[in-house]
C-alpha atoms as a PDB file:
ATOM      1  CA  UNK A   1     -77.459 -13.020  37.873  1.00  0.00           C
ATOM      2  CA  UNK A   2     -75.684 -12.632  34.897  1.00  0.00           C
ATOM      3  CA  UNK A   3     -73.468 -14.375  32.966  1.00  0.00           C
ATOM      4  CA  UNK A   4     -69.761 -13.258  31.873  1.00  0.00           C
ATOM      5  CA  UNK A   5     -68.249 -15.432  28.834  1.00  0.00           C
ATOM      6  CA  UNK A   6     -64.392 -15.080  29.061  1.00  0.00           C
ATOM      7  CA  UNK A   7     -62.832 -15.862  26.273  1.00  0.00           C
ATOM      8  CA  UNK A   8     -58.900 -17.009  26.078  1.00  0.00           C
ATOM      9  CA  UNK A   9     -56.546 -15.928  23.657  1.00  0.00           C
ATOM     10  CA  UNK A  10     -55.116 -18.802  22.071  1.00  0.00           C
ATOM     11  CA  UNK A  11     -52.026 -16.794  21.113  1.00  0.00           C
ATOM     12  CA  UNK A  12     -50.893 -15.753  24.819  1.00  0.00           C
ATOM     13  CA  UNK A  13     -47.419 -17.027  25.565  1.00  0.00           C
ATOM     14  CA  UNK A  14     -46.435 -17.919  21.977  1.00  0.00           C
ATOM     15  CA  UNK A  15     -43.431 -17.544  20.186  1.00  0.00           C
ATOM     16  CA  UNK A  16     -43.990 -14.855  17.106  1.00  0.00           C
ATOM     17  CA  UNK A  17     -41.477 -14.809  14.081  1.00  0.00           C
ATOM     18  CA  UNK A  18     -41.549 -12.289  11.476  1.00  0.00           C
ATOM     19  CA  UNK A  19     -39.454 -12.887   8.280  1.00  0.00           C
ATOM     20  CA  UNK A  20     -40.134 -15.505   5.218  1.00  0.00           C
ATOM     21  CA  UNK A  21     -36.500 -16.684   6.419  1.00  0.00           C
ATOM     22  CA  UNK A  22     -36.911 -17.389   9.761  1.00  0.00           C
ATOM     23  CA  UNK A  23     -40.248 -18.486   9.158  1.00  0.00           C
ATOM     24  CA  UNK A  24     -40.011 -21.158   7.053  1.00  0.00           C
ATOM     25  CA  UNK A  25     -37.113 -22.541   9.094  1.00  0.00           C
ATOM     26  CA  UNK A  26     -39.245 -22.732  12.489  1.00  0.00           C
ATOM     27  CA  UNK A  27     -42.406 -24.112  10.573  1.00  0.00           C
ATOM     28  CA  UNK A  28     -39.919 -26.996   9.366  1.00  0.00           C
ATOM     29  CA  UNK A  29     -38.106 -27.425  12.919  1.00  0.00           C
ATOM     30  CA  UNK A  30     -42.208 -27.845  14.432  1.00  0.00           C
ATOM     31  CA  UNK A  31     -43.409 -30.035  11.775  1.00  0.00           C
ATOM     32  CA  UNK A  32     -40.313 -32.114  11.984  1.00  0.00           C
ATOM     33  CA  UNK A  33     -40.319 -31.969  15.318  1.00  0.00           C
ATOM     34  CA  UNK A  34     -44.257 -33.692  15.410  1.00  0.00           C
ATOM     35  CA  UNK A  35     -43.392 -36.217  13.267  1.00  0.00           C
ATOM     36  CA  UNK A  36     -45.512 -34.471  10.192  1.00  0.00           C
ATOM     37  CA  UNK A  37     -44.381 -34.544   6.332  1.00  0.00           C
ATOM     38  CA  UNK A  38     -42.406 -31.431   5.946  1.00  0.00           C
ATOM     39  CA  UNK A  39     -44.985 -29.754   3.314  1.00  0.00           C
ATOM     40  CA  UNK A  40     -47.482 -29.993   5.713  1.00  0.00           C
ATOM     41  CA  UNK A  41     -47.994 -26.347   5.956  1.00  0.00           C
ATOM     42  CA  UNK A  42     -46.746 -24.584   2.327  1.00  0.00           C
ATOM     43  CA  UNK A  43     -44.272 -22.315   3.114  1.00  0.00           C
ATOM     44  CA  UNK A  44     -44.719 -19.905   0.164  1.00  0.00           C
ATOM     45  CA  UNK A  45     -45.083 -16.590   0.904  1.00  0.00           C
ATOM     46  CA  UNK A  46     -44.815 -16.671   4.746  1.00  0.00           C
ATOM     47  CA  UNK A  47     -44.474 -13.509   6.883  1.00  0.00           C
ATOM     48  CA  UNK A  48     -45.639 -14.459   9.666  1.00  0.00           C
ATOM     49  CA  UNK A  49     -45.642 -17.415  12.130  1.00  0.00           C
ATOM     50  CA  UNK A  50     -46.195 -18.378  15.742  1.00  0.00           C
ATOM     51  CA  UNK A  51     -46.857 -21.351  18.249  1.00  0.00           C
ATOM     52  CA  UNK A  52     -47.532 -22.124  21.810  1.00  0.00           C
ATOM     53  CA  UNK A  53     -45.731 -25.096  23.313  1.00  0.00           C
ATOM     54  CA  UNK A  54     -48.383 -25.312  26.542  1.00  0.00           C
ATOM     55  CA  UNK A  55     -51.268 -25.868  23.722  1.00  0.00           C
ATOM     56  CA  UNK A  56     -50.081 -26.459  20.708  1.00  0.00           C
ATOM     57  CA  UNK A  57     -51.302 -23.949  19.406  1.00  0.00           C
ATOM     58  CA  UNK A  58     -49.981 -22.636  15.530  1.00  0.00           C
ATOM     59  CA  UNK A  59     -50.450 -20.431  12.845  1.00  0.00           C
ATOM     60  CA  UNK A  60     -49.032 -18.745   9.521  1.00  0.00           C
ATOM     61  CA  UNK A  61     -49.509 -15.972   8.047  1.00  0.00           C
ATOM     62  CA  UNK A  62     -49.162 -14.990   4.519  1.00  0.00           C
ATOM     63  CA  UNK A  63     -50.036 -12.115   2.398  1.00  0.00           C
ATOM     64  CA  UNK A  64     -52.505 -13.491   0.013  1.00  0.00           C
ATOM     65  CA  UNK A  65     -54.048 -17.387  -0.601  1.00  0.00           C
ATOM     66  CA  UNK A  66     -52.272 -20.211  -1.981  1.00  0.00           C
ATOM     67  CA  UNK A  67     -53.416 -22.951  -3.808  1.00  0.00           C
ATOM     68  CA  UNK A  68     -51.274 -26.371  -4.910  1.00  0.00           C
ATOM     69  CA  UNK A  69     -52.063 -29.191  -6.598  1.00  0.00           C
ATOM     70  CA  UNK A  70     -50.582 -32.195  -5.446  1.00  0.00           C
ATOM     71  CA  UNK A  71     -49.676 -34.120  -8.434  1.00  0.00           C
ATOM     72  CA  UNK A  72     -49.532 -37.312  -6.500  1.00  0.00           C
ATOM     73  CA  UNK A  73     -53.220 -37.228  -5.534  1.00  0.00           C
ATOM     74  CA  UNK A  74     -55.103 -35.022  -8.127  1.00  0.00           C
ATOM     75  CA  UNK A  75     -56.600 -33.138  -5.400  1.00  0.00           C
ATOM     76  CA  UNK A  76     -56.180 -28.738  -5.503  1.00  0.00           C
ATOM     77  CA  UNK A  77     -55.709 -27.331  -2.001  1.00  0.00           C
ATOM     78  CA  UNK A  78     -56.107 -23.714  -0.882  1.00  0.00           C
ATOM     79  CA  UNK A  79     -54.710 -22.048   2.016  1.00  0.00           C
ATOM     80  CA  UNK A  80     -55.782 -19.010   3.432  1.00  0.00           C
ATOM     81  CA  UNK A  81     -53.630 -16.187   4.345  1.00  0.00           C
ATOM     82  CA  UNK A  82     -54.185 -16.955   7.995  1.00  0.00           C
ATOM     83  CA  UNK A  83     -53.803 -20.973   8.924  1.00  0.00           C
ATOM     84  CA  UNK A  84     -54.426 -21.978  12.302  1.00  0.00           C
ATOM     85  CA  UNK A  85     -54.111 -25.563  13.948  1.00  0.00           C
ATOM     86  CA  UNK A  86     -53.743 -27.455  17.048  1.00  0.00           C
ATOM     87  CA  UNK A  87     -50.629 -29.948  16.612  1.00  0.00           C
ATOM     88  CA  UNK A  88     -49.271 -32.644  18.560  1.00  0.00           C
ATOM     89  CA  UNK A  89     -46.959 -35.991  18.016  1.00  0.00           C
ATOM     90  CA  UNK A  90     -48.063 -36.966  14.328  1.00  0.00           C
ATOM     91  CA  UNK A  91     -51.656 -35.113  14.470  1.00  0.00           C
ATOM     92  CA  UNK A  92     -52.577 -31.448  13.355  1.00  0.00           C
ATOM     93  CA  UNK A  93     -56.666 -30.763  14.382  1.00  0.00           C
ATOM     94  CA  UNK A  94     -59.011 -28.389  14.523  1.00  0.00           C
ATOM     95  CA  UNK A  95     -57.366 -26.592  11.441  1.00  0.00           C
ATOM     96  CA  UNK A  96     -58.588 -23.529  10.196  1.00  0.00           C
ATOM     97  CA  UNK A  97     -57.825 -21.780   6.728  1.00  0.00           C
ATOM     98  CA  UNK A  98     -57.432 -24.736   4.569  1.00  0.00           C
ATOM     99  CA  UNK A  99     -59.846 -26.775   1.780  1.00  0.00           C
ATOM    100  CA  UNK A 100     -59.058 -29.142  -0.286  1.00  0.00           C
ATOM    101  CA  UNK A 101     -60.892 -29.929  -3.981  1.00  0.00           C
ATOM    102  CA  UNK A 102     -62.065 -33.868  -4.516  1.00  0.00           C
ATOM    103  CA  UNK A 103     -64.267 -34.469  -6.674  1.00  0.00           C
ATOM    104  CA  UNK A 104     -65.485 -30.991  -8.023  1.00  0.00           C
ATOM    105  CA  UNK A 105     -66.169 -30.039  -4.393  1.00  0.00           C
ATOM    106  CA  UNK A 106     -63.951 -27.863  -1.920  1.00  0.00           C
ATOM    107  CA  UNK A 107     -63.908 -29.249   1.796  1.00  0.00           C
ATOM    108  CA  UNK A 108     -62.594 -27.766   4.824  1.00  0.00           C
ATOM    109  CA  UNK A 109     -60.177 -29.515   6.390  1.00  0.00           C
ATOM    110  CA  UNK A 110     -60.358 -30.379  10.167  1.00  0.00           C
ATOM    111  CA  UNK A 111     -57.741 -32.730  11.079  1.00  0.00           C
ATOM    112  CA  UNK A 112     -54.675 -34.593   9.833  1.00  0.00           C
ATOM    113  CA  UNK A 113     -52.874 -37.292  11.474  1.00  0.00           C
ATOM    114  CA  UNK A 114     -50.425 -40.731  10.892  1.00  0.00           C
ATOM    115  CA  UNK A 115     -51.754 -43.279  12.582  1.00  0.00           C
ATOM    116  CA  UNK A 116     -49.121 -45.510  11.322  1.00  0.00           C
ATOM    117  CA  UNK A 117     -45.654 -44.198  10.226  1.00  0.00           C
ATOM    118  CA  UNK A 118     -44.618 -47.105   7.961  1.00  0.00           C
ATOM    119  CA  UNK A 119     -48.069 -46.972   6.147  1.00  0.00           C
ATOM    120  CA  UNK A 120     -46.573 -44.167   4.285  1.00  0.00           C
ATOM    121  CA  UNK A 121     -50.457 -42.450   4.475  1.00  0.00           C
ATOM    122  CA  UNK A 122     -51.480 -39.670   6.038  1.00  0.00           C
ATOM    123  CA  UNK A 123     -55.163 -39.437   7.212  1.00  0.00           C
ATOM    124  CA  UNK A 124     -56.788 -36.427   6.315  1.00  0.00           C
ATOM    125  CA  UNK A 125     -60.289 -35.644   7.997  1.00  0.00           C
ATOM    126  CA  UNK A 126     -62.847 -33.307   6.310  1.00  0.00           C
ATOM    127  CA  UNK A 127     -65.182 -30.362   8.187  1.00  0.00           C
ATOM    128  CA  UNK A 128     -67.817 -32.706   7.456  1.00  0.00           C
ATOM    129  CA  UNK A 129     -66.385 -35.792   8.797  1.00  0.00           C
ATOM    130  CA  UNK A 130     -65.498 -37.525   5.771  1.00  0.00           C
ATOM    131  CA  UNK A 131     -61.593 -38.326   5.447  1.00  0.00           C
ATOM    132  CA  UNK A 132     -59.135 -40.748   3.475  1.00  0.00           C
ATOM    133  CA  UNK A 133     -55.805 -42.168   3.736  1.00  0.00           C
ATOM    134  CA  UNK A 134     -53.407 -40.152   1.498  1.00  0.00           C
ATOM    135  CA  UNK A 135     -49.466 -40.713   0.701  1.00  0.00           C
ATOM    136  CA  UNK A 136     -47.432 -38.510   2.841  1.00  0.00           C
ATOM    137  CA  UNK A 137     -45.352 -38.229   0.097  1.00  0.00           C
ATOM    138  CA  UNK A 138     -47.769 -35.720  -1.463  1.00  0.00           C
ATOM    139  CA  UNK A 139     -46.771 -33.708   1.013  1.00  0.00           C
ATOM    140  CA  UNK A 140     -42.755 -34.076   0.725  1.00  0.00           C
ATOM    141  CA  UNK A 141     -43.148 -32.888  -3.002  1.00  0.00           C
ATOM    142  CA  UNK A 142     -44.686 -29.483  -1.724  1.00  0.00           C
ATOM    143  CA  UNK A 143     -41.376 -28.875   0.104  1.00  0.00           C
ATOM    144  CA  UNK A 144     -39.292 -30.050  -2.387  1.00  0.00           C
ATOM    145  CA  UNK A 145     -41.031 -27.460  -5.313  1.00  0.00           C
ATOM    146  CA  UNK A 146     -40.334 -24.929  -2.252  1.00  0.00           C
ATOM    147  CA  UNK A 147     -36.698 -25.563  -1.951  1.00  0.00           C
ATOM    148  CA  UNK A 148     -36.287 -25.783  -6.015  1.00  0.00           C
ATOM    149  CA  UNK A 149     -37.614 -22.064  -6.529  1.00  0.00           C
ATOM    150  CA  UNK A 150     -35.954 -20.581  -3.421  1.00  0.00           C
ATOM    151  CA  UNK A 151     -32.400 -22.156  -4.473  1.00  0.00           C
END
């Protein structure tokens, strides 16, 4: 007997936006509307973006990579043209397309999440299962160097 491996499309039944305009504005609204910083996902260069309410499902599109570094923590983070993550009330996981430099050494991210909204931290969870506690406020700057160069 054999044995058939279906495999689901994690982008059936999402909403697709094309347009840095509209882009950026419905990346905001879901962030927002999850309870995560508003730089969460860089919004530099999008052209693409989609989710799926049922899963929670997201990703962005960009044409090329896009590294920042957050002044706030030291660390240099790259994003790929293609991000994908599973989000949910304060908690992004199983994120794809993103590393982050500490300590001489890129990681891949895997999960982010605010365990505690007055903390003021974000918790941010390596590939490798190493994570730390950083300001969410690293975050906020992202957007606000965003809305600076696109006013």
């Amino acid at each position: 007997m054999s044995t058939q491996v279906v495999k689901l499309d994690a982008k059936a039944g999402a909403e697709v936006y094309h347009g840095s305009e509209i882009c950026w504005q419905k990346v905001l609204e879901l962030v927002q509307e999850m309870g995560l910083p508003r730089g969460l996902l860089p919004l530099e260069g999008i052209e693409e973006c989609g989710f799926v309410r049922e899963t929670g499902f997201v990703w962005v599109k960009r044409k090329k990579k896009y590294e920042y570094l957050y002044k706030t923590t030291g660390i240099l983070s790259s994003y790929a043209p293609e991000i994908s993550a599973y989000v949910e009330k304060g908690k992004m996981k199983k994120i794809t397309g993103v590393k982050a430099k500490d300590f001489h050494i890129w990681f891949g991210l895997n999960e982010m999440r605010i365990d505690d909204t007055a903390s003021g931290m974000i918790y941010v969870k390596t590939s490798i299962g190493v994570g730390k506690n950083v300001p969410i406020q690293s975050y906020e700057e992202e957007y606000d160097k965003y809305m600076v160069q696109t006013a």
